[in-house]
Protein backbone atom coordinates (compact mmCIF):
# COMPACT_ATOMS: atom_id res chain seq x y z
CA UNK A 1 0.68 165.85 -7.95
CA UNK A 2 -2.06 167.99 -6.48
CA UNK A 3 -1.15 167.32 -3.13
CA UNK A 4 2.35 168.40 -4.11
CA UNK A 5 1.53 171.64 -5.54
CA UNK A 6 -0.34 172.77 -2.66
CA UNK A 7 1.54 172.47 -0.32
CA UNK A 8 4.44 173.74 -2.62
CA UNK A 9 2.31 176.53 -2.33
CA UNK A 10 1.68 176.50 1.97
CA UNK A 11 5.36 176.26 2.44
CA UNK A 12 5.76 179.16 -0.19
CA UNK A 13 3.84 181.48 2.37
CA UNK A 14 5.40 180.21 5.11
CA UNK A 15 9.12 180.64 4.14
CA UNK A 16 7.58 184.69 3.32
CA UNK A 17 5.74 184.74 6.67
CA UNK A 18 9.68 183.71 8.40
CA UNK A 19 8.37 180.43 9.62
CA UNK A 20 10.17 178.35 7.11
CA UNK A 21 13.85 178.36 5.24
CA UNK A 22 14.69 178.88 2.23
CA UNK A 23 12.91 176.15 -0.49
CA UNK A 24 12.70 175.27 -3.39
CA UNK A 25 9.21 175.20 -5.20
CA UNK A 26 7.72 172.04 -7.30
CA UNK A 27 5.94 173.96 -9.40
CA UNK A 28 5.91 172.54 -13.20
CA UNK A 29 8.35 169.70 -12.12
CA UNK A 30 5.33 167.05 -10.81
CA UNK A 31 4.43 164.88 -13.27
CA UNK A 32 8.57 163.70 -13.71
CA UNK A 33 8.39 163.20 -10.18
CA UNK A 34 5.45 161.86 -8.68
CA UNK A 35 5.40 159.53 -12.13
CA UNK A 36 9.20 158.35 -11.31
CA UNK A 37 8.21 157.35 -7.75
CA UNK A 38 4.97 155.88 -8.81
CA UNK A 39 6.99 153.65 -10.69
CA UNK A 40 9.38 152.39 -8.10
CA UNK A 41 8.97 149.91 -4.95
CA UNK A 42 8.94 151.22 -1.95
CA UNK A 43 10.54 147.74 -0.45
CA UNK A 44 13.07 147.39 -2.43
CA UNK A 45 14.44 150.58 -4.12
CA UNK A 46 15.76 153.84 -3.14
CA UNK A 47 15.74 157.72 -3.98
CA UNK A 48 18.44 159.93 -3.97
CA UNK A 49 16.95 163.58 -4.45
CA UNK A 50 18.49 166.61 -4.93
CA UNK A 51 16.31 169.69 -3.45
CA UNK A 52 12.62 169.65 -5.35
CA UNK A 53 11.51 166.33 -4.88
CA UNK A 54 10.40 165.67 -1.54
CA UNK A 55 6.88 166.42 -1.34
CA UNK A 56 5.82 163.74 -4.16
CA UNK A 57 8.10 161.42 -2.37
CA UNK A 58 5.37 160.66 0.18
CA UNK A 59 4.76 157.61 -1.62
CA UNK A 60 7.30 156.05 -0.15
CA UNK A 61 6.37 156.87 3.39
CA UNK A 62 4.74 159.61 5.54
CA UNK A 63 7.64 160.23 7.45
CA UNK A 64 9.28 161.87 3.86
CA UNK A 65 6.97 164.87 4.70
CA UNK A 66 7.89 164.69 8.40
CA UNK A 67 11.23 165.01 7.76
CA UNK A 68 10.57 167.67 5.43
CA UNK A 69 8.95 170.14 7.13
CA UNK A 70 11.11 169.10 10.24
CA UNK A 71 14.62 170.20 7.76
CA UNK A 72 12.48 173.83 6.82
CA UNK A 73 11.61 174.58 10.20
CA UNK A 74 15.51 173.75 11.77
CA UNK A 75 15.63 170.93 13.28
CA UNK A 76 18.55 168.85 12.94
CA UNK A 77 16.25 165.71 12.99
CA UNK A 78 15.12 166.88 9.60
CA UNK A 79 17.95 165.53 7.56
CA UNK A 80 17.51 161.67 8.44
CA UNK A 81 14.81 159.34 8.19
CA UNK A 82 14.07 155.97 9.70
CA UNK A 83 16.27 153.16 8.04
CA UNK A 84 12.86 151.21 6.52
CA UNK A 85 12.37 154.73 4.49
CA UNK A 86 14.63 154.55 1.39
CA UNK A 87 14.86 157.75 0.76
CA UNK A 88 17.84 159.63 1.24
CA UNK A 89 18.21 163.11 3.03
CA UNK A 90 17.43 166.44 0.34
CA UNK A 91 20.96 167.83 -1.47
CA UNK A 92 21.78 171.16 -1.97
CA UNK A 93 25.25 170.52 -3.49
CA UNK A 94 24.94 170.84 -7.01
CA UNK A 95 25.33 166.84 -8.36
CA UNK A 96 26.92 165.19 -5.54
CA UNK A 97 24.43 162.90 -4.67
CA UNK A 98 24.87 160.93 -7.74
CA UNK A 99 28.10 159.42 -6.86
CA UNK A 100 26.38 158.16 -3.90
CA UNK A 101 23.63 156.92 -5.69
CA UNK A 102 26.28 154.84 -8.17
CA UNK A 103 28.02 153.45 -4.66
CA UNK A 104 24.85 152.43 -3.20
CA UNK A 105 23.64 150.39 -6.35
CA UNK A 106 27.09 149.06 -6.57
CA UNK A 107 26.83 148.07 -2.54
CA UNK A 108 23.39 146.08 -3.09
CA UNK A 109 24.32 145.07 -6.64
CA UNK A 110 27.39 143.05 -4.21
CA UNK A 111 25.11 142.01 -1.46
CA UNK A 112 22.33 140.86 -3.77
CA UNK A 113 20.29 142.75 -2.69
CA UNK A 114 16.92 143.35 -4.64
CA UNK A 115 15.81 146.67 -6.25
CA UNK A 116 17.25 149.74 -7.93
CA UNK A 117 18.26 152.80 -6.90
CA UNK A 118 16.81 156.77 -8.78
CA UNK A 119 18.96 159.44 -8.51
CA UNK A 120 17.18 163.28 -9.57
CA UNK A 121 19.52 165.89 -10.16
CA UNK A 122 18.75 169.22 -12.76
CA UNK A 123 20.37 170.40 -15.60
CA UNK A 124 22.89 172.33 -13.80
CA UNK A 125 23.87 169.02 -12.54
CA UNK A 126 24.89 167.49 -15.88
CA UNK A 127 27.72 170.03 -15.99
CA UNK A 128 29.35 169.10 -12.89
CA UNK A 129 32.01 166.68 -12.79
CA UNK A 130 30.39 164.36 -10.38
CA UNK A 131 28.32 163.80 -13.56
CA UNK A 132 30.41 162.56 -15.70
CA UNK A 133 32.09 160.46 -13.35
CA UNK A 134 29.09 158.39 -11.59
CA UNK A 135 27.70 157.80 -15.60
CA UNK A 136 30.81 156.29 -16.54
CA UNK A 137 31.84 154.19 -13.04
CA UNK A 138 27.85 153.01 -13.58
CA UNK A 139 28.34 151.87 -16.98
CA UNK A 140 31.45 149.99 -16.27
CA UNK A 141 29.89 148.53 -13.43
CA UNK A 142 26.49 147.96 -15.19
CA UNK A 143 24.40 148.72 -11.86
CA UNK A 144 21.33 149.04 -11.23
CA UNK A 145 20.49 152.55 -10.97
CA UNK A 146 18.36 155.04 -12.91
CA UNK A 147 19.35 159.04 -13.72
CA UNK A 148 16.78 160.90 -13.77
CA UNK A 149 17.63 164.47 -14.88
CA UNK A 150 14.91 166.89 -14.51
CA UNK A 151 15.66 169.33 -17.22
CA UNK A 152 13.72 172.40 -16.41
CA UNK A 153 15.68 175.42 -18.93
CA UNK A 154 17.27 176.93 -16.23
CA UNK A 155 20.38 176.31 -13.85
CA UNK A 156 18.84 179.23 -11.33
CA UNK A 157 19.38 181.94 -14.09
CA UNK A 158 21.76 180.48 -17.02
CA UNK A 159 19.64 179.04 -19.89
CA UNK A 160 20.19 175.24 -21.52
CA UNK A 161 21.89 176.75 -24.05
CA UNK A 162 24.85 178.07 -22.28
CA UNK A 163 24.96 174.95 -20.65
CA UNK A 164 25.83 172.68 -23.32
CA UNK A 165 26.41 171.95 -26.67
CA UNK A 166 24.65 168.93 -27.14
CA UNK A 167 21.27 168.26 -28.68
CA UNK A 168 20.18 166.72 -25.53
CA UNK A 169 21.41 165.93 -21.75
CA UNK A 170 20.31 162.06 -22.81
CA UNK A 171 22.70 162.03 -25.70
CA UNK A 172 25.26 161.98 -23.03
CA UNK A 173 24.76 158.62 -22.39
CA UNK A 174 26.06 157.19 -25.66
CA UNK A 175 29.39 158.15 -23.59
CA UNK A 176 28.72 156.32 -20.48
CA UNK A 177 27.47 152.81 -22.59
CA UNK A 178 24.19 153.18 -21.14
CA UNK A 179 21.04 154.17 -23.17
CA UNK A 180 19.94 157.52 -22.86
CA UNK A 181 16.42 159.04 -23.63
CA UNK A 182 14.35 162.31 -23.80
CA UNK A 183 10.97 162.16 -21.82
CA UNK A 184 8.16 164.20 -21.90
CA UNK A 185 8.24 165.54 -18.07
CA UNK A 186 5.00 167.13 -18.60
CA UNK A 187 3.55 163.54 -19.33
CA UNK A 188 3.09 161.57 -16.42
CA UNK A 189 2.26 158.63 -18.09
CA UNK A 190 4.93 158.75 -20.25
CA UNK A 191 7.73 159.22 -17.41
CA UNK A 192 5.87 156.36 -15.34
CA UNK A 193 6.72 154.22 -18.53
CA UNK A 194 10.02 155.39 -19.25
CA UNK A 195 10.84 154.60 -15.43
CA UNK A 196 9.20 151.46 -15.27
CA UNK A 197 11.36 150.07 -18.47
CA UNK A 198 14.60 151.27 -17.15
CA UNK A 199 13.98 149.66 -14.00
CA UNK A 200 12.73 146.52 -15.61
CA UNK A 201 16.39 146.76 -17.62
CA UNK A 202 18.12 147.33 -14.25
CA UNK A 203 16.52 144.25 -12.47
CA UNK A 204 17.29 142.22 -15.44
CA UNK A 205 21.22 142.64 -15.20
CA UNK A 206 21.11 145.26 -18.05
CA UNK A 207 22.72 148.33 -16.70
CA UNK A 208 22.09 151.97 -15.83
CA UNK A 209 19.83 154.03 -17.86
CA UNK A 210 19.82 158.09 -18.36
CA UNK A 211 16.31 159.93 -18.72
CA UNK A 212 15.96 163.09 -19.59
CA UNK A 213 12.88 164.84 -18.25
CA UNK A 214 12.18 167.69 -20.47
CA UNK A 215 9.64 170.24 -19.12
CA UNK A 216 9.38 174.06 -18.07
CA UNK A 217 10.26 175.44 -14.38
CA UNK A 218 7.17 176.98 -13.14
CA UNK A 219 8.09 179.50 -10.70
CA UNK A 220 11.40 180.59 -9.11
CA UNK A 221 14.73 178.52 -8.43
CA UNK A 222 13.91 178.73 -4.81
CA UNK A 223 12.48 181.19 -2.71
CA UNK A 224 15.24 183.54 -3.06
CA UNK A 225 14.64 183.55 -6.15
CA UNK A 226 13.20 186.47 -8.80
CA UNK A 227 13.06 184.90 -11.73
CA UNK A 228 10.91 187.92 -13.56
CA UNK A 229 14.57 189.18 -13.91
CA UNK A 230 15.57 186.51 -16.73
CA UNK A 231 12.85 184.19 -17.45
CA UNK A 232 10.88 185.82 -21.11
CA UNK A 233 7.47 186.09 -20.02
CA UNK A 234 6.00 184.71 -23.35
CA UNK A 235 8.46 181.71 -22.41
CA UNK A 236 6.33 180.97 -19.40
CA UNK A 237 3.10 181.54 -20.60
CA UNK A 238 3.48 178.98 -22.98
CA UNK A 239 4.70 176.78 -20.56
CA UNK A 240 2.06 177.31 -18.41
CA UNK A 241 -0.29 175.86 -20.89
CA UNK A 242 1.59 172.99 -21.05
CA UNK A 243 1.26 172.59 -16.77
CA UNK A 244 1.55 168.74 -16.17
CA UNK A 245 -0.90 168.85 -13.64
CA UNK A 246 -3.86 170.26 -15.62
CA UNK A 247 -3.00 167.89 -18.40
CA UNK A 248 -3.55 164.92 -16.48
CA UNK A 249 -6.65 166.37 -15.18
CA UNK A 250 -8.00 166.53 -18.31
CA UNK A 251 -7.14 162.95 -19.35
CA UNK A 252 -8.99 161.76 -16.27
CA UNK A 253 -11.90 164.01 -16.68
CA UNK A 254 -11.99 162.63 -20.14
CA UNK A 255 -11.72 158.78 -18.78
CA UNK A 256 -14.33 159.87 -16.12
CA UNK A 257 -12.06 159.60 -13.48
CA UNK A 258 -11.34 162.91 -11.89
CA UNK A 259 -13.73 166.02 -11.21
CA UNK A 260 -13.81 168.71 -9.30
CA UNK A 261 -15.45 167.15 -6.58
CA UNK A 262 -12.39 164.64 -6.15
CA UNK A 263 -10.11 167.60 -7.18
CA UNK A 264 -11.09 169.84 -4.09
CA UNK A 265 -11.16 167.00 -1.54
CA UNK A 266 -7.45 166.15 -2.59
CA UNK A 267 -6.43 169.32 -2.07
CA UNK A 268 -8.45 169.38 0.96
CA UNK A 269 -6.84 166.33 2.41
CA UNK A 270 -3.20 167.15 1.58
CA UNK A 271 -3.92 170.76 3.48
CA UNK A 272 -5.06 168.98 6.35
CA UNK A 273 -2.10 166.68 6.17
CA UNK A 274 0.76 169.20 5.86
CA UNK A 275 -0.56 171.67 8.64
CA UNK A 276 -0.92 168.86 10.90
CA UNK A 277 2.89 167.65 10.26
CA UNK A 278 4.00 171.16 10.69
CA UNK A 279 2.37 171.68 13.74
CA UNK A 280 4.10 168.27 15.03
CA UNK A 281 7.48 169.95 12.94
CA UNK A 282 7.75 173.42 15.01
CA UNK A 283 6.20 171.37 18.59
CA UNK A 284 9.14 169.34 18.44
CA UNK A 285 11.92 170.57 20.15
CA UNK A 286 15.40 170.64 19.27
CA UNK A 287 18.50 170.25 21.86
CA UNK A 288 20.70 173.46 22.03
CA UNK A 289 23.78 171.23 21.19
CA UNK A 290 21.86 168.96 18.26
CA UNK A 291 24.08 171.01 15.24
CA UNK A 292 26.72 169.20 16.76
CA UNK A 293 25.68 165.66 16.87
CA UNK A 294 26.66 164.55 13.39
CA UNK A 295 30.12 166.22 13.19
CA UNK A 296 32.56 163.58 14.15
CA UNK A 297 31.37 160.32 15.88
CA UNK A 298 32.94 161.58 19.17
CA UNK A 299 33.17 164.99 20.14
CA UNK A 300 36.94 166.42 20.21
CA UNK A 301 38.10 168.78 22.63
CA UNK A 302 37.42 171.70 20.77
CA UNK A 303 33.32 170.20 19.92
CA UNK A 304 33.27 169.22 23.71
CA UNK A 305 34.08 173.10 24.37
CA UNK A 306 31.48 174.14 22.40
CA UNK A 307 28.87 171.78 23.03
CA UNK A 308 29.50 172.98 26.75
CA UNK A 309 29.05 176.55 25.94
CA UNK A 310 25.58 175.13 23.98
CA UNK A 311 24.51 173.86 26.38
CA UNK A 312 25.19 176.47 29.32
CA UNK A 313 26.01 180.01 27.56
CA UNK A 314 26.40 181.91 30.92
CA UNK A 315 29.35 179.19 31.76
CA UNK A 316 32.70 180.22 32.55
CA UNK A 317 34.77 177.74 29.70
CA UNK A 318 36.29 179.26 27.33
């Protein structure tokens, strides 16, 4: 979670410095995340994120940050990792991953294959129609996968509230036939449990399960973002008190098993880690034609006149 927010942080100048796209910060959202992957296995299960979730997805392989920084910086390579990494590529696309995520448990679940599969998505997500129709194909199908919704407040600028009627995102599971429950996001052990269970349900034959991280965005949508123009400032100071990150600190400190000392070399060491994977990101080089490559599996006439042009931009095709 440290490690996360520091580098949330790096990339944060970077993207102002021009050396980066646009991003979208972690800041606040840690604890649901880092606790969620915590709880999975690596060799068995996947994650489908949406946008925030990549940098306390290193868990479940260095080459998640690779990838990463590879996606900010351009490079085409950015948006797939090596087959023995299950982690699929970031999603922009407000919800659409979950589908996949409901075909991909159903795929294994029909292959026997072991493990689950955790799909994030934010509260602007539950109001898309993708939604409603992966919940309900995964309850009729009873696979193995987990929703994780990371309910932040905000949907970029439109509140919960105008969002939804309903008490709760989680209550929409009593629809789907799948439980449904409302998680302290801020409370990384309680999202590590509330993950573990629902994938102990999953491996068990029991279904799907919906959890609802409820916690407080930090900082802005993305980075092109102000978030000073809607977000009550009294809103986020309280929320800052409630930052997931110091309140796991302190229940280590307490347990003796985090100080300052540990607190600065972690911070240290993830520093060290990211700059050195950027420096590998922006020293790799990337093929004039490369925005081509995934397109169609063979280049049509049209891609072939383009990928010419790519290639040679003083040539004579037209």
């Amino acid at each position: 979670m440290v490690g996360a927010r520091v580098q949330a942080r790096r990339l944060w100048n970077l993207q102002r410095q021009g050396q980066v796209g646009t991003l979208a910060p972690i800041d606040g959202h840690e604890a649901a995340i880092a606790a969620t992957a915590h709880a999975l296995d690596p060799e068995q299960d996947w994650i489908l994120p949406q946008y925030r979730e990549p940098l306390a997805l290193q868990r479940f392989g260095s080459e998640v940050l690779d990838r990463y920084l590879l996606y900010n910086v351009g490079h085409p390579a950015g948006s797939h990792l090596p087959p023995t990494v299950r982690v699929a590529p970031l999603q922009i696309s407000l919800a659409t991953q979950i589908p996949h995520a409901v075909g991909l448990a159903w795929g294994m679940t029909l292959q026997n294959q072991p493990g689950v599969v955790t799909v994030f998505f934010g509260d602007g997500s539950s109001s898309e129609g993708d939604f409603y129709e992966a919940g309900n194909l995964a309850g009729v199908l009873g696979v193995p996968v987990i929703f994780v919704c990371i309910n932040n407040q905000w949907a970029i600028s439109t509140p919960l509230h105008q969002q939804t009627a309903a008490e709760t995102i989680a209550a929409k599971a009593a629809a789907f036939g799948m439980p449904g429950l409302t998680v302290d996001g801020n409370d990384a052990a309680a999202m590590y449990d509330a993950v573990n269970e629902a994938r102990t349900r999953a491996l068990a034959g029991q279904g799907p399960t919906l959890i609802e991280a409820h916690l407080y965005r930090l900082g802005a949508h993305t980075t092109a973002d102000d978030p000073t123009r809607y977000v009550p400032a009294e809103e986020l100071e309280e929320a800052r008190r409630n930052d997931p990150i110091d309140r796991l600190r302190a229940r280590l400190v307490k347990r003796g098993l985090w100080d300052d000392e540990a607190n600065a070399a972690t911070e240290a060491e993830s520093l060290a880690r990211f700059d050195e994977a950027f420096d590998r990101a922006r020293a790799t080089p990337i093929a004039p034609d490369a925005v081509l490559d995934h397109c169609t599996t063979v280049d049509s006439q049209r891609l072939a006149r383009q990928r010419a042009l790519l290639l040679d931009p003083e040539g004579t095709e037209s």
